[in-house]
Each structure stands twice: as C-alpha cells, then as structure tokens.
C-alpha atoms as a PDB file:
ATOM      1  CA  UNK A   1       0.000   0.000   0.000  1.00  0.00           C
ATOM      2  CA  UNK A   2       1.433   3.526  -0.798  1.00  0.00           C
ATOM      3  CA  UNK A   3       2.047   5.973   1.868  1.00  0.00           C
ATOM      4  CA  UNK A   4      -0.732   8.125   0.317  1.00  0.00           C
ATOM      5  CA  UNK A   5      -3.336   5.326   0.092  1.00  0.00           C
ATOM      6  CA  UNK A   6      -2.387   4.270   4.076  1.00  0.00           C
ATOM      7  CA  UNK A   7      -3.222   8.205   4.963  1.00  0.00           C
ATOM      8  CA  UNK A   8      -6.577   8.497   3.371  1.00  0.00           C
ATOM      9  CA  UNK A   9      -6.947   5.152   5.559  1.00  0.00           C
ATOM     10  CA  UNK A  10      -5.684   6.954   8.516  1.00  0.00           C
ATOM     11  CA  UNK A  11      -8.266   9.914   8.047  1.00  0.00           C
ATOM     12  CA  UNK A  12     -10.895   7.492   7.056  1.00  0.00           C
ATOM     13  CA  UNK A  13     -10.363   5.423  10.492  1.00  0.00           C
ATOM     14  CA  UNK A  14     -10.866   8.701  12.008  1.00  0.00           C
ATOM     15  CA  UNK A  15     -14.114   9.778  10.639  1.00  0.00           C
ATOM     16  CA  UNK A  16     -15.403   6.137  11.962  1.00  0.00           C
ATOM     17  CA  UNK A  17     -14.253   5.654  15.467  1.00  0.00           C
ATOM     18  CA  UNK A  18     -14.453   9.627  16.410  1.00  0.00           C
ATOM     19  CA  UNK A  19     -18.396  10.659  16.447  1.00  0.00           C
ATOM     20  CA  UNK A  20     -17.164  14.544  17.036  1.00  0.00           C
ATOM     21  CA  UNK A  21     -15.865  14.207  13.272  1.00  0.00           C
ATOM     22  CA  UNK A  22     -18.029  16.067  10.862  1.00  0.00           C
ATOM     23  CA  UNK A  23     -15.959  16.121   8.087  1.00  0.00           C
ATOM     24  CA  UNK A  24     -12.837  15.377   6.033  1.00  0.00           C
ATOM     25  CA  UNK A  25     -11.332  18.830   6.144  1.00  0.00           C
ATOM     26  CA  UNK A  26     -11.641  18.709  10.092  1.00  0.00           C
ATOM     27  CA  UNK A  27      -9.763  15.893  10.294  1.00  0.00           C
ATOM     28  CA  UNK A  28      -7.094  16.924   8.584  1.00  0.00           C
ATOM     29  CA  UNK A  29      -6.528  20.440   9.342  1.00  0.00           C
ATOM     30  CA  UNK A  30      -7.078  20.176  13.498  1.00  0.00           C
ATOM     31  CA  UNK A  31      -6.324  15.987  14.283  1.00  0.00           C
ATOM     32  CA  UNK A  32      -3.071  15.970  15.555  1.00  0.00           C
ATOM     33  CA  UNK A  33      -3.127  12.283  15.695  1.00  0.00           C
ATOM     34  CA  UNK A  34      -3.670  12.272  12.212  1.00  0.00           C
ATOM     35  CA  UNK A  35      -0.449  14.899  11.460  1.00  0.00           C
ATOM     36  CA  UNK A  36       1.578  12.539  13.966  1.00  0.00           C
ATOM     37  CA  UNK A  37       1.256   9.644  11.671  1.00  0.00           C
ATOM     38  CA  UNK A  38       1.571  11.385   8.221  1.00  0.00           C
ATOM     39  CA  UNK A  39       5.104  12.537   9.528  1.00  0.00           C
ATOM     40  CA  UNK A  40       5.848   8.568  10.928  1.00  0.00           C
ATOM     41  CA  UNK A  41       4.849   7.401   7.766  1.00  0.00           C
ATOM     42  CA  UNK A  42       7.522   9.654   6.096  1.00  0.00           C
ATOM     43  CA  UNK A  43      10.234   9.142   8.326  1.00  0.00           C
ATOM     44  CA  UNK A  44       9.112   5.249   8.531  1.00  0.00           C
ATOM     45  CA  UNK A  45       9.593   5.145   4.626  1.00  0.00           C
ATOM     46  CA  UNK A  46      12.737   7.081   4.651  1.00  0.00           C
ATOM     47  CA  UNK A  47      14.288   4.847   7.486  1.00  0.00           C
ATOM     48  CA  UNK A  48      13.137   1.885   5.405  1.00  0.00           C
ATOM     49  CA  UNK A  49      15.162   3.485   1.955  1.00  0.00           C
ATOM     50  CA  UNK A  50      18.266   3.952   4.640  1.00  0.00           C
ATOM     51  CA  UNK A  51      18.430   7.937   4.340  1.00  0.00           C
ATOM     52  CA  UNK A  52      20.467   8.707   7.696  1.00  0.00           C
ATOM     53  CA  UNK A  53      19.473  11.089  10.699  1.00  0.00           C
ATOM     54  CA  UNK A  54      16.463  12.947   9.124  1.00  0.00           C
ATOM     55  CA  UNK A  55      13.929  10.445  10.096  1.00  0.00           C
ATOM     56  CA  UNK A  56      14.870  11.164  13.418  1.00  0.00           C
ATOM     57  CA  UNK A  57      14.701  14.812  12.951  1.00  0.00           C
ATOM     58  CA  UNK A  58      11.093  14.475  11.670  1.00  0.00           C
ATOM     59  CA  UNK A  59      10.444  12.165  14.408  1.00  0.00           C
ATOM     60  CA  UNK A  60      11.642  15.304  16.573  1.00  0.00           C
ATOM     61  CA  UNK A  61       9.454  17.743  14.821  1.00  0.00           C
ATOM     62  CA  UNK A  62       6.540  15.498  15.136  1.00  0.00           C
ATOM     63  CA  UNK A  63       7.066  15.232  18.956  1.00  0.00           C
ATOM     64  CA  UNK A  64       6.649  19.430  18.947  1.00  0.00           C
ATOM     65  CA  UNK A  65       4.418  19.482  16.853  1.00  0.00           C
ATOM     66  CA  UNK A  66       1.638  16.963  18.315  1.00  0.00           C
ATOM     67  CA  UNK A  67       2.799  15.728  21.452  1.00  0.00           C
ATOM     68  CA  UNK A  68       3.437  12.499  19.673  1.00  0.00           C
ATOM     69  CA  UNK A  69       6.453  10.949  20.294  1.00  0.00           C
ATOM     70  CA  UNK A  70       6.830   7.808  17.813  1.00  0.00           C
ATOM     71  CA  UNK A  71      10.467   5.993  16.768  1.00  0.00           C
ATOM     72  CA  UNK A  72      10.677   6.220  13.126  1.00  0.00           C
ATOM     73  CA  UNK A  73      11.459   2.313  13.063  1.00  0.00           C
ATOM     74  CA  UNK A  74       7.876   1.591  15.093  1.00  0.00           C
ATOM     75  CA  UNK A  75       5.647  -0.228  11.822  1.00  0.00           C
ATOM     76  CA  UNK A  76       2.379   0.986  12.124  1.00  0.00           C
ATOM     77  CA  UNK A  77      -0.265  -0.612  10.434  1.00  0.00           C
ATOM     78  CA  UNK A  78      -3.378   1.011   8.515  1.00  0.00           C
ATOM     79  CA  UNK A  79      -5.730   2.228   9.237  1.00  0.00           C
ATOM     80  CA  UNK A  80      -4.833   3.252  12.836  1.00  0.00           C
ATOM     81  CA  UNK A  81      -6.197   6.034  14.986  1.00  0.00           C
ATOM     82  CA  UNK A  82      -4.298   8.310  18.149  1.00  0.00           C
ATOM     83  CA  UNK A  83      -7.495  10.168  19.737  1.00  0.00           C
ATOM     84  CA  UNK A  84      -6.323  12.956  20.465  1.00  0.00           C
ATOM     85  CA  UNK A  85      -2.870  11.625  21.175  1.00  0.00           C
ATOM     86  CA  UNK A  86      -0.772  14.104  23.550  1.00  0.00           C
ATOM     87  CA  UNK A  87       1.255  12.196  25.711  1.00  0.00           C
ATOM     88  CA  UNK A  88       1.322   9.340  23.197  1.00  0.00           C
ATOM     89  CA  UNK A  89       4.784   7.297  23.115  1.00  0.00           C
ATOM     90  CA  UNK A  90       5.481   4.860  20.734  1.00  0.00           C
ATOM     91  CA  UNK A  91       9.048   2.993  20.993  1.00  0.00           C
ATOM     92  CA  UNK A  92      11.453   1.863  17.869  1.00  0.00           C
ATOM     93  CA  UNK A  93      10.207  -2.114  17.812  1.00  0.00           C
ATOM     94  CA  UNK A  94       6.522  -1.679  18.136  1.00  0.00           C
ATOM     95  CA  UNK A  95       4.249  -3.097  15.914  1.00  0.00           C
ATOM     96  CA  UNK A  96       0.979  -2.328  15.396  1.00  0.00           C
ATOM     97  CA  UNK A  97      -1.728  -3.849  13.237  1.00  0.00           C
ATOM     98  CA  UNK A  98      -4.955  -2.790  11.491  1.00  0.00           C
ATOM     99  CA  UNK A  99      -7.953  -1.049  12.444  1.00  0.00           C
ATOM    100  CA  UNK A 100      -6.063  -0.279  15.802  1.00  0.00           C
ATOM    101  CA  UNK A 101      -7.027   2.678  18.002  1.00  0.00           C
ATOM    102  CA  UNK A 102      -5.621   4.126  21.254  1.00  0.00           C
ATOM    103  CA  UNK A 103      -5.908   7.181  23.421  1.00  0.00           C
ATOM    104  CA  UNK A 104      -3.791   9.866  24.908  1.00  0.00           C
ATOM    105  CA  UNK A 105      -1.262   9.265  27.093  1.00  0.00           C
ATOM    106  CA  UNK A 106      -0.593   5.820  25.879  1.00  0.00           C
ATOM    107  CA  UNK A 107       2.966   4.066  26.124  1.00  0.00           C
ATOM    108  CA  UNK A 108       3.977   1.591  23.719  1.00  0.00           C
ATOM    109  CA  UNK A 109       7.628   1.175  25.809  1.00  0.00           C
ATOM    110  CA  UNK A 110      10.366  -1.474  26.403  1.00  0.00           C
ATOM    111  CA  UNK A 111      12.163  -2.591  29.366  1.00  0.00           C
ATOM    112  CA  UNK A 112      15.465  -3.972  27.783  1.00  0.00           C
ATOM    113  CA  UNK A 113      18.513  -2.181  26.619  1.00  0.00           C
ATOM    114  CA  UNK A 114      19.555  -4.872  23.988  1.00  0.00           C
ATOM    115  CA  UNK A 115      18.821  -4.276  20.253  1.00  0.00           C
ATOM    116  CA  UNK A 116      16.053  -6.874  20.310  1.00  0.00           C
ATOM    117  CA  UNK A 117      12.532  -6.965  19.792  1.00  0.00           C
ATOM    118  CA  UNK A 118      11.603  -4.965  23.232  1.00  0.00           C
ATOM    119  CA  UNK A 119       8.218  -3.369  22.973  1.00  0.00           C
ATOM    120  CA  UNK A 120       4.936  -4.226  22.297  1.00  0.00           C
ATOM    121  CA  UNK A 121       2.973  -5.866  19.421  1.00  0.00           C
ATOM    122  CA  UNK A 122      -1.098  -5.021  18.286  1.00  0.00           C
ATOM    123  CA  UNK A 123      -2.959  -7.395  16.721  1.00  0.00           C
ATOM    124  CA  UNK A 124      -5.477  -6.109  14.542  1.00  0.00           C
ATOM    125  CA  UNK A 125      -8.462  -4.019  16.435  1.00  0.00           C
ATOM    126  CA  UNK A 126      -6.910  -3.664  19.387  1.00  0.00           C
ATOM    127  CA  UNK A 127      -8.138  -0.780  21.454  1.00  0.00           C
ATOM    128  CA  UNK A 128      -6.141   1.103  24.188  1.00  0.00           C
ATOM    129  CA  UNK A 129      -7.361   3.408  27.054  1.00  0.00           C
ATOM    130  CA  UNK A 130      -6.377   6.944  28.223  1.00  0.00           C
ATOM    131  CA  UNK A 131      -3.106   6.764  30.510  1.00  0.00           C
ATOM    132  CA  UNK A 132      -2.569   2.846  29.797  1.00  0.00           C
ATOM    133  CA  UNK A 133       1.412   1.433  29.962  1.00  0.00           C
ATOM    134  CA  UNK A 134       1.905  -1.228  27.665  1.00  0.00           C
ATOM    135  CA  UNK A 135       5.647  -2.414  28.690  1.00  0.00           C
ATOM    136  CA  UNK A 136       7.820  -5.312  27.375  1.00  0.00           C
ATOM    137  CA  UNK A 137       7.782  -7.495  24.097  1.00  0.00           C
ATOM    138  CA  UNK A 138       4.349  -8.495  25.110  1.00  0.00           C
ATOM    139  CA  UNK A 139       1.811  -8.818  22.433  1.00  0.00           C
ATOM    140  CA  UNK A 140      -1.887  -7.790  22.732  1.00  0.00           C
ATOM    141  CA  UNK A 141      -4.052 -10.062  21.147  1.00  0.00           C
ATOM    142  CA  UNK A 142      -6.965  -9.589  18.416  1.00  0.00           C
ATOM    143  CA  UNK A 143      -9.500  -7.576  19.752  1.00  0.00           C
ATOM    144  CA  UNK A 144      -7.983  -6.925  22.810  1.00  0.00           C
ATOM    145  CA  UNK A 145      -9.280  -3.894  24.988  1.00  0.00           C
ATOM    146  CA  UNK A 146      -7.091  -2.374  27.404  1.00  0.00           C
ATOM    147  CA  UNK A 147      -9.061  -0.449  30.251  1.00  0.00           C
ATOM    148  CA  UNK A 148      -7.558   3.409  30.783  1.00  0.00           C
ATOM    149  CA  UNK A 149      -4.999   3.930  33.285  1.00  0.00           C
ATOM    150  CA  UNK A 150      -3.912   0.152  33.269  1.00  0.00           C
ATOM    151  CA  UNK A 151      -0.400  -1.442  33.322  1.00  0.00           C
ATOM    152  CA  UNK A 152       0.241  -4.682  30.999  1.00  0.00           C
ATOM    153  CA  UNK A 153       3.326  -6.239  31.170  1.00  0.00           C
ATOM    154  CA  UNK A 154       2.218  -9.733  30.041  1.00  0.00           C
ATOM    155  CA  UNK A 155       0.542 -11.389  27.129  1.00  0.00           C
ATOM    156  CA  UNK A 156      -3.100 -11.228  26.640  1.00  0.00           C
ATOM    157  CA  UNK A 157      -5.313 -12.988  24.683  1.00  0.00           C
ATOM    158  CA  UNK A 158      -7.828 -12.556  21.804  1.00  0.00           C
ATOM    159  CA  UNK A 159     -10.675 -10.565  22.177  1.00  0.00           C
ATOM    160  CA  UNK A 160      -9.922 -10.035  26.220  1.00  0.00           C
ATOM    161  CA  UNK A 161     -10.951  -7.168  28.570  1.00  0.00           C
ATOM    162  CA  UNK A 162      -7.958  -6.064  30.640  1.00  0.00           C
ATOM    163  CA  UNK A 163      -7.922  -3.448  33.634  1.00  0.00           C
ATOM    164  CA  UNK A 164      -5.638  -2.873  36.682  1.00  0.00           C
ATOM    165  CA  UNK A 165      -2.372  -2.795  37.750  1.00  0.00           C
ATOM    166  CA  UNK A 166      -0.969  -5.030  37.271  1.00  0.00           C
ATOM    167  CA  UNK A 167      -3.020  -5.358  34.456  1.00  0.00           C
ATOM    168  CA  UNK A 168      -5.419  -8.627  34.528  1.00  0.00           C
ATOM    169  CA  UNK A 169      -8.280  -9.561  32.245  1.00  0.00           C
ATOM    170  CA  UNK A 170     -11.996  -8.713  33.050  1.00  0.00           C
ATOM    171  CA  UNK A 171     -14.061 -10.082  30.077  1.00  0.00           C
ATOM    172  CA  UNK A 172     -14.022 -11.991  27.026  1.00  0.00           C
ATOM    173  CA  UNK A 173     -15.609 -11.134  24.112  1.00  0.00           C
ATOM    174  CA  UNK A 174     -17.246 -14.118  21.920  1.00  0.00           C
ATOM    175  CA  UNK A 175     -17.516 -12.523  18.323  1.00  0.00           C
ATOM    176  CA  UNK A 176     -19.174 -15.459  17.039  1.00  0.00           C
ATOM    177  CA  UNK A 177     -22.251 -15.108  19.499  1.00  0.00           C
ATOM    178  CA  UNK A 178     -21.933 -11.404  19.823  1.00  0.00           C
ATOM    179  CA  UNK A 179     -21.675 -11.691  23.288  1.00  0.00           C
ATOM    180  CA  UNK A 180     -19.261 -10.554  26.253  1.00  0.00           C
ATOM    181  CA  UNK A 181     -18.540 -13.215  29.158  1.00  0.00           C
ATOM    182  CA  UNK A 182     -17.330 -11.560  32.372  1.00  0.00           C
ATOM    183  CA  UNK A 183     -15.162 -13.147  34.832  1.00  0.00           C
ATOM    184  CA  UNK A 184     -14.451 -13.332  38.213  1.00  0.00           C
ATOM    185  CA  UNK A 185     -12.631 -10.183  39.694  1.00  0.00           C
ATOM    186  CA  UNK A 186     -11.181 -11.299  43.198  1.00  0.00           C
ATOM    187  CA  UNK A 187      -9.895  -7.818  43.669  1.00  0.00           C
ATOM    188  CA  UNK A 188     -13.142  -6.003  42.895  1.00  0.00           C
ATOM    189  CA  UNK A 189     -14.336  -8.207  45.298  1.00  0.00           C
ATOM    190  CA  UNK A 190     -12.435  -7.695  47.966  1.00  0.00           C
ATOM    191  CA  UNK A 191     -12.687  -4.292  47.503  1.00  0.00           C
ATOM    192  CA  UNK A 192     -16.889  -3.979  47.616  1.00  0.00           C
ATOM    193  CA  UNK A 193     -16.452  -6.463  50.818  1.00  0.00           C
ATOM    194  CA  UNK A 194     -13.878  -3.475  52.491  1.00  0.00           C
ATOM    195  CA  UNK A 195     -16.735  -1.183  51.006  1.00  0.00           C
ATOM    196  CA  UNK A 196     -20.167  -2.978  53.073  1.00  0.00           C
ATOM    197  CA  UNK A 197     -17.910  -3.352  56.313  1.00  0.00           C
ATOM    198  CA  UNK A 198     -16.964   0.243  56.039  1.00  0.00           C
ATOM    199  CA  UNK A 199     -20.826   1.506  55.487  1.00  0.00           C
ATOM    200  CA  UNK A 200     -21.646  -0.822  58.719  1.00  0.00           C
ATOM    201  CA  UNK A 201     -18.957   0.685  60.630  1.00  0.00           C
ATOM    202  CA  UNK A 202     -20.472   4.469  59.693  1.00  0.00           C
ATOM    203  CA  UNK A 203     -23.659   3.071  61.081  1.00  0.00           C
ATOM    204  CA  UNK A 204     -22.679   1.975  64.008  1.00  0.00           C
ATOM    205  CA  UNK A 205     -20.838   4.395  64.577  1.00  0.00           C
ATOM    206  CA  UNK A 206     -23.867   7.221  64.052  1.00  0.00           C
ATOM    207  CA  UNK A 207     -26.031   5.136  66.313  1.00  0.00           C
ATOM    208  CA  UNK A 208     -23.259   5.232  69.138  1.00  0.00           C
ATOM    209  CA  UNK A 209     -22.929   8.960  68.599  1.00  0.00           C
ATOM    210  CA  UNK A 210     -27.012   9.659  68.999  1.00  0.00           C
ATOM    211  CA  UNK A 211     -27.229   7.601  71.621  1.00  0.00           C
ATOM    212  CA  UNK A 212     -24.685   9.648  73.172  1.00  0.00           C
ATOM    213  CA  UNK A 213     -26.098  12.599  72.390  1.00  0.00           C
ATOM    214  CA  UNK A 214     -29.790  11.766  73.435  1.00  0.00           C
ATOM    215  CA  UNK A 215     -28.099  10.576  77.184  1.00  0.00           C
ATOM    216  CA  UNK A 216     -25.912  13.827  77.251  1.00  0.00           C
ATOM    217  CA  UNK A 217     -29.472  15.813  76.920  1.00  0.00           C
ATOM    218  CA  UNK A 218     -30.898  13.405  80.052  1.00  0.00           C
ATOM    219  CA  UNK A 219     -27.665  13.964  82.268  1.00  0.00           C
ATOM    220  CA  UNK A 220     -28.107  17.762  82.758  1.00  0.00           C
ATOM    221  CA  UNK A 221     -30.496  17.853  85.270  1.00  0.00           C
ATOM    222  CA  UNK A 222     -29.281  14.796  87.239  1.00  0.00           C
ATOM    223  CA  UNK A 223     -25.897  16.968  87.525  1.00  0.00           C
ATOM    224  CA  UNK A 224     -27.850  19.811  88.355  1.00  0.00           C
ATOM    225  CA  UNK A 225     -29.826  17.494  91.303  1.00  0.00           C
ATOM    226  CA  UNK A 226     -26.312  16.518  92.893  1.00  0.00           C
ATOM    227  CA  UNK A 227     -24.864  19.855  93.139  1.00  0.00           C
ATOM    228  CA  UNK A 228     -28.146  20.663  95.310  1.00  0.00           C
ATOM    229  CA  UNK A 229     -27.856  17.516  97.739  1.00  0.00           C
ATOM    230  CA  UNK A 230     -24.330  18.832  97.906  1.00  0.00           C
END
C-alpha cells in the first residue's frame, strides 16, 4: 500500500471511530493524531530506503508538533487512529496492526537495553485506554481492549478485557455469538467487601454517637440534682 493510500486510511479510520468528526477537512486540518502519523509514515519510509538522521529529525518535529512521540522504526499498520494523542509514546520495535485505536497518554515502551525486539505488538483491532502502559515485548491479542490507566506487562489474549495494575483480564468477548462473558474479579471483590464493612462501621458508629447525644441531653439535670444535695 502507498504511503498516500495508508493516509486516506488513517483519516478514514478517524471519521469512523471519532463521532465529534463532521468532516474530512476537520480531520485533517485540526487531528493531531492524524499529522503525527503522516510525519511517521515519512520518516518510517525514509528509514526503510536507509536515508540517515532525518527520520529522526522528523520524528523530533513530530514530537513538537503533536505531542506524539513515535520511533521512526515503530511499523504501524493502517488504518490506525491516536485520539487525540498528547502524551502518546510509541518505541522503535513496536508493531501495530490494522484497524487499531488508542488514546492519549498511551505508552507503547520497552524494558530492555539490547537491540532486540523490546516493545509491544497489536494485533489487529486492538483498542487502548487513556493513561494505559503497555511495557515489554508483550503482544496484545486480536481484539484486545485495554481499560484506561492500566499497566500490561504480560501477554493477553484474543478478544480479552484487561484493567488494573498489574493489568489482569476482566471479560471476554465471543464474536461469534456477539456476546461478552465476564469473569471473576477477586480484587473487585475484595474491595466492595472493604466497602459494606466500612458503610456498617459508619452506622454503628452514628447510632453510638445519637445515643450519646440523646443521654448527654438526660444527664443535665441529674448533675444539676447533685450539686443541690451537695
């Protein structure tokens, strides 16, 4: 596909999976997730014919310009869509497939310092959260949501629901029956257990405090009665 066909894509994807889009020109003119990867692609292709340094230095512009930082060497597939995208880091091995779409504030990192395969891979339609870390040569599986905020540093599988941190999965989704199984959360649980213990505790506590209150309204006059015998 030619780097002009995969940005019509790239605006296309836009116009779908962003309901404030009203039109083409829009998109164009005031997406800066849209500008970020126009520049990639450039500085992807130039990498790829072996020009030295400027890819970098259009990676660098891009970063200034958008608040997109993304390593011209990341492989980004088409279409693919950064709502609204500041914060957005994408490191050198990344891979990313089709139909892919993830918000701002997103990390795509890597934890080693070899020249290896060290940060994450998208399968196609995966969809990423505000604020989520995706660390490691992990890869995300088809499908995959990724809740905001989360941190995934392992695998996950096809058409799974993952929140937390660590970062765990939720849900499944069954594309076959259109349907969305939800699992066990042992920490959610935990947590609305904490939650009814702590709203019984408030309770008792308010009942200890008006009982107080309604026998510090009987005790005057019995103090008033002993200072008399007195």
């Amino acid at each position: 596909m030619s780097l002009l066909s995969r940005i019509r894509e790239d605006i296309r994807f836009a116009q779908e999976r962003d309901p404030a889009a009203t039109n083409t020109a829009e998109v164009i003119l005031a997406y800066p997730g849209v500008h970020a990867l126009v520049l990639h692609r450039l500085a992807h292709l130039l990498l790829h014919w072996g020009v030295p340094i400027l890819p970098r230095l259009i990676s660098h512009a891009n970063r200034a310009l958008t608040g997109i930082e993304i390593h011209p060497g990341a492989e980004l597939g088409s279409p693919f869509f950064i709502d609204h995208g500041m914060g957005v880091v994408i490191g050198e091995t990344t891979v990313v497939g089709e139909r892919c779409h993830i918000h701002q504030g997103v990390t795509l990192g890597g934890t080693s310092t070899r020249r290896e395969k060290r940060h994450p891979t998208l399968r196609d339609d995966v969809t990423v959260g505000a604020g989520a870390q995706i660390i490691g040569a992990i890869t995300l599986g088809k499908g995959a949501k990724i809740g905001a905020g989360s941190v995934v540093v392992a695998n996950v599988p096809d058409y799974a629901t993952v929140v937390g941190v660590p970062g765990h999965v939720v849900a499944y989704y069954d594309p076959g029956n259109d349907t969305v199984l939800r699992l066990p959360d042992p920490e959610h649980d935990r947590i609305e257990e904490l939650e009814k213990r702590l709203t019984g505790l408030e309770e008792e506590l308010s009942g200890l405090e008006a009982r107080e209150a309604a026998s510090a309204r009987r005790d005057p006059p019995q103090r008033a009665q002993l200072r008399g015998n007195e």
